[in-house]
C-alpha atoms as a PDB file:
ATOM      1  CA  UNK A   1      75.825 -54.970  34.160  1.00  0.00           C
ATOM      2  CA  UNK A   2      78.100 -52.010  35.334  1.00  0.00           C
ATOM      3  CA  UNK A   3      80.433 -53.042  38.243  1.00  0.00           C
ATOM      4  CA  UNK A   4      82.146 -50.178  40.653  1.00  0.00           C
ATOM      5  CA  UNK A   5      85.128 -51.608  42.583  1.00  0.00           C
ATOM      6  CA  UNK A   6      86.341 -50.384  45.845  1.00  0.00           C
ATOM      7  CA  UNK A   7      89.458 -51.450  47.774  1.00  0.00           C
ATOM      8  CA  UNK A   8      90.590 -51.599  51.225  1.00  0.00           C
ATOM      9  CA  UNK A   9      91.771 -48.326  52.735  1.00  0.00           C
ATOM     10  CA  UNK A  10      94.599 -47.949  55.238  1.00  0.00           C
ATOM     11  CA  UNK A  11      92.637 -46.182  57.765  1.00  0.00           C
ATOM     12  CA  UNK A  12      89.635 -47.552  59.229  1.00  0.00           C
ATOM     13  CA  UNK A  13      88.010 -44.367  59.662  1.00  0.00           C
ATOM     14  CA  UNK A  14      88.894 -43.253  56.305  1.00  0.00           C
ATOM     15  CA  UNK A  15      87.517 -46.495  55.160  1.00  0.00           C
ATOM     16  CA  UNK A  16      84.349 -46.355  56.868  1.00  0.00           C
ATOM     17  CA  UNK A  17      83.814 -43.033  55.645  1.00  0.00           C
ATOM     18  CA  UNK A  18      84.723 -43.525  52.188  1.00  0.00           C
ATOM     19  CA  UNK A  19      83.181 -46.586  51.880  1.00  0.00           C
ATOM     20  CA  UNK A  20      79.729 -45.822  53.435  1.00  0.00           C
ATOM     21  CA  UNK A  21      79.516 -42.357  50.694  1.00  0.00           C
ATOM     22  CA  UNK A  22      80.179 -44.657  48.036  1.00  0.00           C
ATOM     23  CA  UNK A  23      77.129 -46.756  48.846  1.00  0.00           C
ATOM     24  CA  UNK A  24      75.301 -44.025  49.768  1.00  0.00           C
ATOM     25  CA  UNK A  25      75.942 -41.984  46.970  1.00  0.00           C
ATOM     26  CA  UNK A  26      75.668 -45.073  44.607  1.00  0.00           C
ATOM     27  CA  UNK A  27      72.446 -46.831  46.354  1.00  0.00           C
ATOM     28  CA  UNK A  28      70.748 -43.364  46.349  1.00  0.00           C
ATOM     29  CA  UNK A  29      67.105 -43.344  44.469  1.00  0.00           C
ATOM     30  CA  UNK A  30      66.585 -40.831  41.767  1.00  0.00           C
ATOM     31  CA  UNK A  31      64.300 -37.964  42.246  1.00  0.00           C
ATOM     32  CA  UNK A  32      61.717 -39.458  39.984  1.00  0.00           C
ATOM     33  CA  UNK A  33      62.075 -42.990  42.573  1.00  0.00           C
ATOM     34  CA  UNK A  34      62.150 -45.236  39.735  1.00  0.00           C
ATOM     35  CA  UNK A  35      66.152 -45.349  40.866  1.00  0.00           C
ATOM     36  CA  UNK A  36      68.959 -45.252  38.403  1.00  0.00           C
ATOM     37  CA  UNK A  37      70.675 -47.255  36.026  1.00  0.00           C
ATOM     38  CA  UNK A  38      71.360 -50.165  38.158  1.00  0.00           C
ATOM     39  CA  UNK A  39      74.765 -51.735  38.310  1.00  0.00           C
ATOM     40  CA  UNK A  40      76.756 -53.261  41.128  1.00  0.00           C
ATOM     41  CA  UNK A  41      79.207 -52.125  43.701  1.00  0.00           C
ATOM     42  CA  UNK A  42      82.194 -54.838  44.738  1.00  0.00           C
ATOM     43  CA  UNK A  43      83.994 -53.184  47.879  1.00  0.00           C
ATOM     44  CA  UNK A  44      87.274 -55.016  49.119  1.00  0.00           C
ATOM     45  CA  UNK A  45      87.599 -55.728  52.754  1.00  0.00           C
ATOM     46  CA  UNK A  46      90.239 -57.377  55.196  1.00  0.00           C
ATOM     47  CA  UNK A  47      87.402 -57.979  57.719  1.00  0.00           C
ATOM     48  CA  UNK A  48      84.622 -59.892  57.742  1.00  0.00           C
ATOM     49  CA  UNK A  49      81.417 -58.578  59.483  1.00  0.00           C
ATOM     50  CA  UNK A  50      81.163 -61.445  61.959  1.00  0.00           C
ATOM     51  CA  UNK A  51      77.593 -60.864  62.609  1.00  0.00           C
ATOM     52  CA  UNK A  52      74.926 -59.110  60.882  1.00  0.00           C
ATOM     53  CA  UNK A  53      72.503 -58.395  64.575  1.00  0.00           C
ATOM     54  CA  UNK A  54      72.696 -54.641  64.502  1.00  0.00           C
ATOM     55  CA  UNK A  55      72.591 -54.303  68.374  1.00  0.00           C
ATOM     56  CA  UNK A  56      75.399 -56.261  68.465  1.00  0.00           C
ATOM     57  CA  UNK A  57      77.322 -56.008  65.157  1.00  0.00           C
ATOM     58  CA  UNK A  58      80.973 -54.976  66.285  1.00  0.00           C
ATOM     59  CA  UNK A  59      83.027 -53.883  63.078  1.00  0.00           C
ATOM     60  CA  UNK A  60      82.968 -51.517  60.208  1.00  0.00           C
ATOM     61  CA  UNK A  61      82.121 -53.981  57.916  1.00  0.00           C
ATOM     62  CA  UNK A  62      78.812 -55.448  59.748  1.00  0.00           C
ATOM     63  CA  UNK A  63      77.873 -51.523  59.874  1.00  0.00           C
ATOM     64  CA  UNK A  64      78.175 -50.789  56.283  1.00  0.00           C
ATOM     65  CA  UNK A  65      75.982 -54.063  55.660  1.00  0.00           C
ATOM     66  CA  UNK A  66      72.678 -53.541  58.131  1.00  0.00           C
ATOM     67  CA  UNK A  67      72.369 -50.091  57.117  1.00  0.00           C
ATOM     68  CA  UNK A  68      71.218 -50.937  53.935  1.00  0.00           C
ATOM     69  CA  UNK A  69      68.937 -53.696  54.786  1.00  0.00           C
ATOM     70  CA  UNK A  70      67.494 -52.213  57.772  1.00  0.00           C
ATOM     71  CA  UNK A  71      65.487 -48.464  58.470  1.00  0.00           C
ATOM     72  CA  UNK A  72      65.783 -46.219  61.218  1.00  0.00           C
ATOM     73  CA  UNK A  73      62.975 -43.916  62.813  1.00  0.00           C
ATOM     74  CA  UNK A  74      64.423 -41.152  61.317  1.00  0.00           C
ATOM     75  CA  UNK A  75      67.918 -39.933  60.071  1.00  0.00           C
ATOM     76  CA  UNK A  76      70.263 -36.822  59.772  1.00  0.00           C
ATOM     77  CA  UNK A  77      69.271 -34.487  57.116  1.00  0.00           C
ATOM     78  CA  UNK A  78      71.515 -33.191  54.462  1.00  0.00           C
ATOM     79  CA  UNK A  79      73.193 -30.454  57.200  1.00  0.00           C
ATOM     80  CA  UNK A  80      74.206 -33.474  59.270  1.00  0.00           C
ATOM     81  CA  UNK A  81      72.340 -31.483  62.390  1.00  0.00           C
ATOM     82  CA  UNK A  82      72.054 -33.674  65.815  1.00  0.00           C
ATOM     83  CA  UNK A  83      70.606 -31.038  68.193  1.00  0.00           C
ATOM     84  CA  UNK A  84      66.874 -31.017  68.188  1.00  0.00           C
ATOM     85  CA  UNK A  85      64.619 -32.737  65.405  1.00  0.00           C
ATOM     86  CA  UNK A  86      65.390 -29.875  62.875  1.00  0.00           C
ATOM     87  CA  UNK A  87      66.259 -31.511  59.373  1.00  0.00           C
ATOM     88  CA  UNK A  88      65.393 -34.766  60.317  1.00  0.00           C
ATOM     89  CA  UNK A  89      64.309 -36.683  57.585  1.00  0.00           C
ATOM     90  CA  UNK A  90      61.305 -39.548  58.511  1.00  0.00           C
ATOM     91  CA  UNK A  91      62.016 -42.841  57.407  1.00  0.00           C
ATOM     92  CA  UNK A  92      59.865 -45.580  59.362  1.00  0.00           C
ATOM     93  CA  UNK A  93      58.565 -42.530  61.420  1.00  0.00           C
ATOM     94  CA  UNK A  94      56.383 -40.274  59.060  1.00  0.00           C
ATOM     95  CA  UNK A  95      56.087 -37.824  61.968  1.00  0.00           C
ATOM     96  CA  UNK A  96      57.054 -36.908  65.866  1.00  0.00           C
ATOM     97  CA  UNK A  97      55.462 -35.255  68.539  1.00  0.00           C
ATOM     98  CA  UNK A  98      57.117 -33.387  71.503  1.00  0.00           C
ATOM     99  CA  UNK A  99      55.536 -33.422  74.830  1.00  0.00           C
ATOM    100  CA  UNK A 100      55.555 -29.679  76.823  1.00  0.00           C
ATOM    101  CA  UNK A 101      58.328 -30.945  79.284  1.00  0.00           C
ATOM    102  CA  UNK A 102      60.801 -32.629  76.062  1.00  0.00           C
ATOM    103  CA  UNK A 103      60.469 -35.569  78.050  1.00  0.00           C
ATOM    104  CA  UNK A 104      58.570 -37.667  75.807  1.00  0.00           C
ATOM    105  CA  UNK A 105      58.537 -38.136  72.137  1.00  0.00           C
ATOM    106  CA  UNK A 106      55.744 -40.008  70.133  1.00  0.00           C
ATOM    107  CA  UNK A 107      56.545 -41.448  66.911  1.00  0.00           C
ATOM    108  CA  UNK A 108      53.537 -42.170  64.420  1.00  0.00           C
ATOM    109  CA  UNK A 109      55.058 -45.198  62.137  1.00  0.00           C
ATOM    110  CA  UNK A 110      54.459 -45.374  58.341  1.00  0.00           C
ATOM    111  CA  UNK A 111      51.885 -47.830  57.966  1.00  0.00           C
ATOM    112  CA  UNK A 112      53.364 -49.176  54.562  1.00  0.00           C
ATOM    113  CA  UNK A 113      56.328 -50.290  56.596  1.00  0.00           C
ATOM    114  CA  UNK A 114      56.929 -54.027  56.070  1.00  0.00           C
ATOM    115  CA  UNK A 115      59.399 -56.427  56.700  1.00  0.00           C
ATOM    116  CA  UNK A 116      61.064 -57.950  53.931  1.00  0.00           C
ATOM    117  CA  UNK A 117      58.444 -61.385  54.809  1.00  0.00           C
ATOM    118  CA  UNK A 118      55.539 -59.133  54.362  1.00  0.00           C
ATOM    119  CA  UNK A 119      54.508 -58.713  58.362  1.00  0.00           C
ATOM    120  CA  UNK A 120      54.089 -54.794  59.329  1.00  0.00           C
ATOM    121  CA  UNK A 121      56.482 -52.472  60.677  1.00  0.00           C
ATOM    122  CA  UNK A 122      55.137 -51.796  64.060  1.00  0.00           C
ATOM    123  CA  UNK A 123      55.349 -49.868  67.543  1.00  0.00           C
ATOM    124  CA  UNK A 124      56.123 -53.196  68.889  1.00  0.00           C
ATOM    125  CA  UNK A 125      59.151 -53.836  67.275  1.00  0.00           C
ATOM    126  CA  UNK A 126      60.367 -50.331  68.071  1.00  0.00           C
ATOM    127  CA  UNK A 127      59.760 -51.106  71.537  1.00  0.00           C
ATOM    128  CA  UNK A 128      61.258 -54.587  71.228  1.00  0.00           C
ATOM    129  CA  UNK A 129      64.536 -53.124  70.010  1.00  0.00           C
ATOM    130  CA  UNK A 130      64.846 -50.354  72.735  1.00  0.00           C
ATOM    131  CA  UNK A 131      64.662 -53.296  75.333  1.00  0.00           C
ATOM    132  CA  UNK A 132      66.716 -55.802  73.367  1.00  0.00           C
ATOM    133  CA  UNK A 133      69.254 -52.963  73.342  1.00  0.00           C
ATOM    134  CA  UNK A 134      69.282 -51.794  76.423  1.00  0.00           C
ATOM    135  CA  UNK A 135      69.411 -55.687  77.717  1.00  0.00           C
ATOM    136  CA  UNK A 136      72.680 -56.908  79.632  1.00  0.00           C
ATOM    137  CA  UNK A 137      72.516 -60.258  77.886  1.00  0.00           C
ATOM    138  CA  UNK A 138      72.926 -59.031  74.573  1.00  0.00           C
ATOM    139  CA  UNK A 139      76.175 -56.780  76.079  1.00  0.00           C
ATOM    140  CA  UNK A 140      75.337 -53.708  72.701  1.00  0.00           C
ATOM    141  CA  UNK A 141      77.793 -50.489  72.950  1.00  0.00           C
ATOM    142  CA  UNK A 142      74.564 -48.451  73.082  1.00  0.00           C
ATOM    143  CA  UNK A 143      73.120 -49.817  75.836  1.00  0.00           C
ATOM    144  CA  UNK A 144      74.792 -47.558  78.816  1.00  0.00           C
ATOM    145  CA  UNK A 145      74.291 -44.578  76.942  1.00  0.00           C
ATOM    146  CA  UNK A 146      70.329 -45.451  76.953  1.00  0.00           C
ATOM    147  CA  UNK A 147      70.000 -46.639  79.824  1.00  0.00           C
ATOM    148  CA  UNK A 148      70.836 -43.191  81.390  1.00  0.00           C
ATOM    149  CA  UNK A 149      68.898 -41.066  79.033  1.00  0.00           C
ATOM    150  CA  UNK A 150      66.031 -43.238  79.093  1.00  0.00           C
ATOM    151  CA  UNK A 151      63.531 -44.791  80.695  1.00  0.00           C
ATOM    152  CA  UNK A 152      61.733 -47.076  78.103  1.00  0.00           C
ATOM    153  CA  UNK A 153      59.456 -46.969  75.199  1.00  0.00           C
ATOM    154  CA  UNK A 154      55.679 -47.936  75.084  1.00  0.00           C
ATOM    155  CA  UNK A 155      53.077 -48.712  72.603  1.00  0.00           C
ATOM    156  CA  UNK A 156      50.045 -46.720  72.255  1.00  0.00           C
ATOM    157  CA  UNK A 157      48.944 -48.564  69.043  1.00  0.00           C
ATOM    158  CA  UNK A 158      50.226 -50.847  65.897  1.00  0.00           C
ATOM    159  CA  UNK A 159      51.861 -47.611  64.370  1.00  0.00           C
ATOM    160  CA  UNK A 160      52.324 -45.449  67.242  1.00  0.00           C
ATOM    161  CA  UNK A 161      54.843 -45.612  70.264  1.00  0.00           C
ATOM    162  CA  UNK A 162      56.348 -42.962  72.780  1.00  0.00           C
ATOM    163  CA  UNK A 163      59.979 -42.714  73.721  1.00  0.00           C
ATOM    164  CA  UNK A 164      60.374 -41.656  77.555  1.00  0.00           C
ATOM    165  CA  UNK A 165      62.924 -39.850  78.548  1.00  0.00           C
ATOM    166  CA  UNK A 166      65.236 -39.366  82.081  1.00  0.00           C
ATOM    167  CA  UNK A 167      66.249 -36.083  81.417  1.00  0.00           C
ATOM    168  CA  UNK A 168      66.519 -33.222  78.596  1.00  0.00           C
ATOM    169  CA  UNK A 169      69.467 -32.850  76.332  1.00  0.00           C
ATOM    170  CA  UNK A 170      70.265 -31.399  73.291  1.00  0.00           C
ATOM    171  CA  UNK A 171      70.562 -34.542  71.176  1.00  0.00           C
ATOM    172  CA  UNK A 172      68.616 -36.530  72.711  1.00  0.00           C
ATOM    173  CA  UNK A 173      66.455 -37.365  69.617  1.00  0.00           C
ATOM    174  CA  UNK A 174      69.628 -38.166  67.794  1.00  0.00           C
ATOM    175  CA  UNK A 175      70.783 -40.695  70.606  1.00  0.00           C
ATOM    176  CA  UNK A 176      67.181 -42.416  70.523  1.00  0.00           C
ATOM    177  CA  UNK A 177      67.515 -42.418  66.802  1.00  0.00           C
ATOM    178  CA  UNK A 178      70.447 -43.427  65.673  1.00  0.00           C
ATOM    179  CA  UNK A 179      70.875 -45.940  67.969  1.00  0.00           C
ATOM    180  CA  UNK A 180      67.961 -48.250  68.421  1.00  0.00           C
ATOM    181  CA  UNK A 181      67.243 -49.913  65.178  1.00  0.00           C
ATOM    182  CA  UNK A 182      63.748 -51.130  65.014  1.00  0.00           C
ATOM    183  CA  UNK A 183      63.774 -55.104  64.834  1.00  0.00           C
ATOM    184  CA  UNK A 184      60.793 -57.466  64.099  1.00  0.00           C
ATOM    185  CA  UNK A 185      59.640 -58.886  67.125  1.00  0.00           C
ATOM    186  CA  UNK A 186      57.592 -61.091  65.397  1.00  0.00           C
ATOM    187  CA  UNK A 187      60.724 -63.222  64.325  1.00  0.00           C
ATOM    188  CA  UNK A 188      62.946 -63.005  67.119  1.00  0.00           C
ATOM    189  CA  UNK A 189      60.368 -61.982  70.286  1.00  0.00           C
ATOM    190  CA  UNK A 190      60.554 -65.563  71.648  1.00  0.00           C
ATOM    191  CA  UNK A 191      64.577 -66.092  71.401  1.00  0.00           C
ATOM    192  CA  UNK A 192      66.916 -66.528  74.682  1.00  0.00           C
ATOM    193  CA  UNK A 193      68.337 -62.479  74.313  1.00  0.00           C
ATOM    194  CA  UNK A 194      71.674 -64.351  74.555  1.00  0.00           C
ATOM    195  CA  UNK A 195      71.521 -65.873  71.423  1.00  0.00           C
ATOM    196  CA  UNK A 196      70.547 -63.148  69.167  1.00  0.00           C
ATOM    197  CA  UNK A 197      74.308 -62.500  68.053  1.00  0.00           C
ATOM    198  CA  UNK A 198      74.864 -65.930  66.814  1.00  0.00           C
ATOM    199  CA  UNK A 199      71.200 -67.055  65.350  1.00  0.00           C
ATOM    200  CA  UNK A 200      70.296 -67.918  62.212  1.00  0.00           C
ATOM    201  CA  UNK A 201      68.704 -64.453  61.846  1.00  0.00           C
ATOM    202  CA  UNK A 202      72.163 -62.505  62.309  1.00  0.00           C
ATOM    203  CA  UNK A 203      73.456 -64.448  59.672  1.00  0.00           C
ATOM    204  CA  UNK A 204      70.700 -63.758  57.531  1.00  0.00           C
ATOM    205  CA  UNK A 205      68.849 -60.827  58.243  1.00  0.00           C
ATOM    206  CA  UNK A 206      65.314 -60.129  57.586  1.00  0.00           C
ATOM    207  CA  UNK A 207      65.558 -56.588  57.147  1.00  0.00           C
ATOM    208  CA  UNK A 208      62.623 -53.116  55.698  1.00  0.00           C
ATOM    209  CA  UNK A 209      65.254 -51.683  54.219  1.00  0.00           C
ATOM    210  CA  UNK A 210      65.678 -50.303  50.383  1.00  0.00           C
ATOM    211  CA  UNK A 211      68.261 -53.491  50.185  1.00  0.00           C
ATOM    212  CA  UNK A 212      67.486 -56.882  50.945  1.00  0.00           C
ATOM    213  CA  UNK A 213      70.120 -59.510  52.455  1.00  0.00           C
ATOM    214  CA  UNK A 214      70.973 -62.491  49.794  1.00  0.00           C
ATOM    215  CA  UNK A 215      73.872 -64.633  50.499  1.00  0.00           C
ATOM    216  CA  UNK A 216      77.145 -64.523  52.988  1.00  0.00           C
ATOM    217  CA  UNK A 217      79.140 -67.260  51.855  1.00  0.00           C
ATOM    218  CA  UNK A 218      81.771 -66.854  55.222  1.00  0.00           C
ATOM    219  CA  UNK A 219      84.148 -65.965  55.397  1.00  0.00           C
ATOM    220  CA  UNK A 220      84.836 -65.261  51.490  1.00  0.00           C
ATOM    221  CA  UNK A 221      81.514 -63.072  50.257  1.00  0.00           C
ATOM    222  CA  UNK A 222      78.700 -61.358  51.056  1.00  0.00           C
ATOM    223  CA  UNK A 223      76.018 -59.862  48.603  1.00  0.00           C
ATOM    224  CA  UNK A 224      72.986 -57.938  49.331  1.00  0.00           C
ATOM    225  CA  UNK A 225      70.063 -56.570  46.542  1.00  0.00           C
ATOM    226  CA  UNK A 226      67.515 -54.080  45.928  1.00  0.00           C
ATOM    227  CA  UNK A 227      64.432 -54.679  47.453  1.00  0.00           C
ATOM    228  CA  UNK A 228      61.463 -54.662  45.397  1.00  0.00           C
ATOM    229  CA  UNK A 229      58.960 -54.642  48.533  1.00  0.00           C
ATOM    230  CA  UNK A 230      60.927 -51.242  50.409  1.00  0.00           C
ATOM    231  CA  UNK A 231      57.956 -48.930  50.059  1.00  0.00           C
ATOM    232  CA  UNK A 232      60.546 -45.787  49.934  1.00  0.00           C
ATOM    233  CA  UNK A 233      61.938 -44.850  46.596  1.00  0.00           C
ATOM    234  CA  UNK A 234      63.463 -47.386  44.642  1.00  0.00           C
ATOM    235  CA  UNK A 235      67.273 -47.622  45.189  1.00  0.00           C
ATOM    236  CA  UNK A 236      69.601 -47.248  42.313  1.00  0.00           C
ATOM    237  CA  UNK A 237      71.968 -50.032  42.689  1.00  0.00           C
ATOM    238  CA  UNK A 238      71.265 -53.336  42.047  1.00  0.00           C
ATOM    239  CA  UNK A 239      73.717 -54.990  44.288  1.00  0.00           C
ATOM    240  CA  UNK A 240      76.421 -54.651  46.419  1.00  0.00           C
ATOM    241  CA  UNK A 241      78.990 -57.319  47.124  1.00  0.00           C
ATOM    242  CA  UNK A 242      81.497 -57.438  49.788  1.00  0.00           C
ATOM    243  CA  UNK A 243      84.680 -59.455  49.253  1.00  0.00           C
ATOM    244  CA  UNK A 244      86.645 -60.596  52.330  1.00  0.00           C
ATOM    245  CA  UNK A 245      90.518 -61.742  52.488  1.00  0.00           C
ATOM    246  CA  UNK A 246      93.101 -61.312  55.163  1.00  0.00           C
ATOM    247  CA  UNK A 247      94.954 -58.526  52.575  1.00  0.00           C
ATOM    248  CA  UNK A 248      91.888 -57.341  50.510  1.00  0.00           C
ATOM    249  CA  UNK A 249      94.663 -55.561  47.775  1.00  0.00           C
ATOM    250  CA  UNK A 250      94.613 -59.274  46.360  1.00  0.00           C
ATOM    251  CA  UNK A 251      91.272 -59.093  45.358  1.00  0.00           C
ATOM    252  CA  UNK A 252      90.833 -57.240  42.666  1.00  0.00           C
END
């Protein structure tokens, strides 16, 4: 087993730059998809994630960890672009539509999407997560900014929803996108909205992601592992395993 070790940099935004590449670069999935040689990433950190609910996950840490277990609609192409849709690259979306007046877009979901329990990615859980986001119980970062630029999301069928829209702007597929992470209604529909942060599911997500959650021994370890039901191409790593202490320089 090849181990890669990263430790704890003095800058948070250095670290959460640095430390997000690594995985990215590391967890990427060959060309071919049959992903690389494996191995396992060990990153040092002084902060534990605290929770693992994306809408509400408030630290580096908790970012770097959902990211890999859970999918977006889409995400930024290679050129990093956030104006428009150009160089988007589908992930649980295979495909968009623009209405004349840019005031709605409808997103036609992948149906090989599944949760890492087997239930189907669907419209609903898109929708789910707009309103769990944009819900004043649950008190997410995102939730002003969507509230103003939208208006709410609706399901035409099991794979297809449409994003409405206030008003026109720029990035406003970027907004929609990067912020609202689809979550499976299916497993936390019927929860009081004001429990979501502190659930069992936030401290073990079920996630569609290319990595699937496997322990978080708090506040000492967390580990996550490739997913052999992601229906994307097969990541490269085979874990990744954060290590927590007050000064993470001790642990390695």
């Amino acid at each position: 087993m090849r181990v890669f070790e990263f430790g704890t940099f003095r800058s948070l935004a250095r670290r959460a730059s640095a430390t997000l590449g690594a995985i990215t670069l590391l967890a990427g999935c060959g060309r071919d998809g049959s992903g690389g040689a494996g191995g396992t990433v060990i990153i040092g950190s002084g902060q534990d994630p605290q929770s693992l609910f994306p809408p509400s996950a408030a630290n580096v840490v908790a970012r770097e960890v959902y990211e890999q277990l859970f999918q977006r609609l889409a995400d930024r192409g290679i050129a990093l672009n956030t104006l428009g849709d150009s160089g988007y690259v589908p992930r649980l979306a295979q495909r968009w539509e623009w209405s004349a007046d840019s005031l709605r877009i409808t997103f036609h979901l992948d149906p090989r999407a599944r949760w890492q329990d087997g239930h189907p990615v669907s419209a609903a859980d898109v929708k789910f997560a707009f309103d769990v986001y944009t819900d004043s119980l649950v008190g997410s970062r995102e939730r002003a900014g969507l509230r103003a630029a939208m208006d709410s999301i609706s399901v035409g069928d099991s794979v297809t929803c449409t994003a409405w829209f206030r008003q026109r702007s720029p990035e406003q597929f970027d907004a929609l996108v990067t912020s609202v992470i689809p979550l499976p209604v299916h497993l936390l529909g019927t929860m009081r909205r004001d429990s979501l942060a502190t659930s069992s599911f936030a401290r073990a997500p079920v996630g569609n992601g290319p990595f699937k959650f496997v322990r978080w021994e708090q506040p000492v370890r967390l580990e996550i592992a490739r997913s052999d039901t992601y229906n994307g191409p097969r990541a490269s790593l085979d874990r990744v395993i954060w290590l927590f202490a007050p000064d993470a320089s001790t642990l390695f």
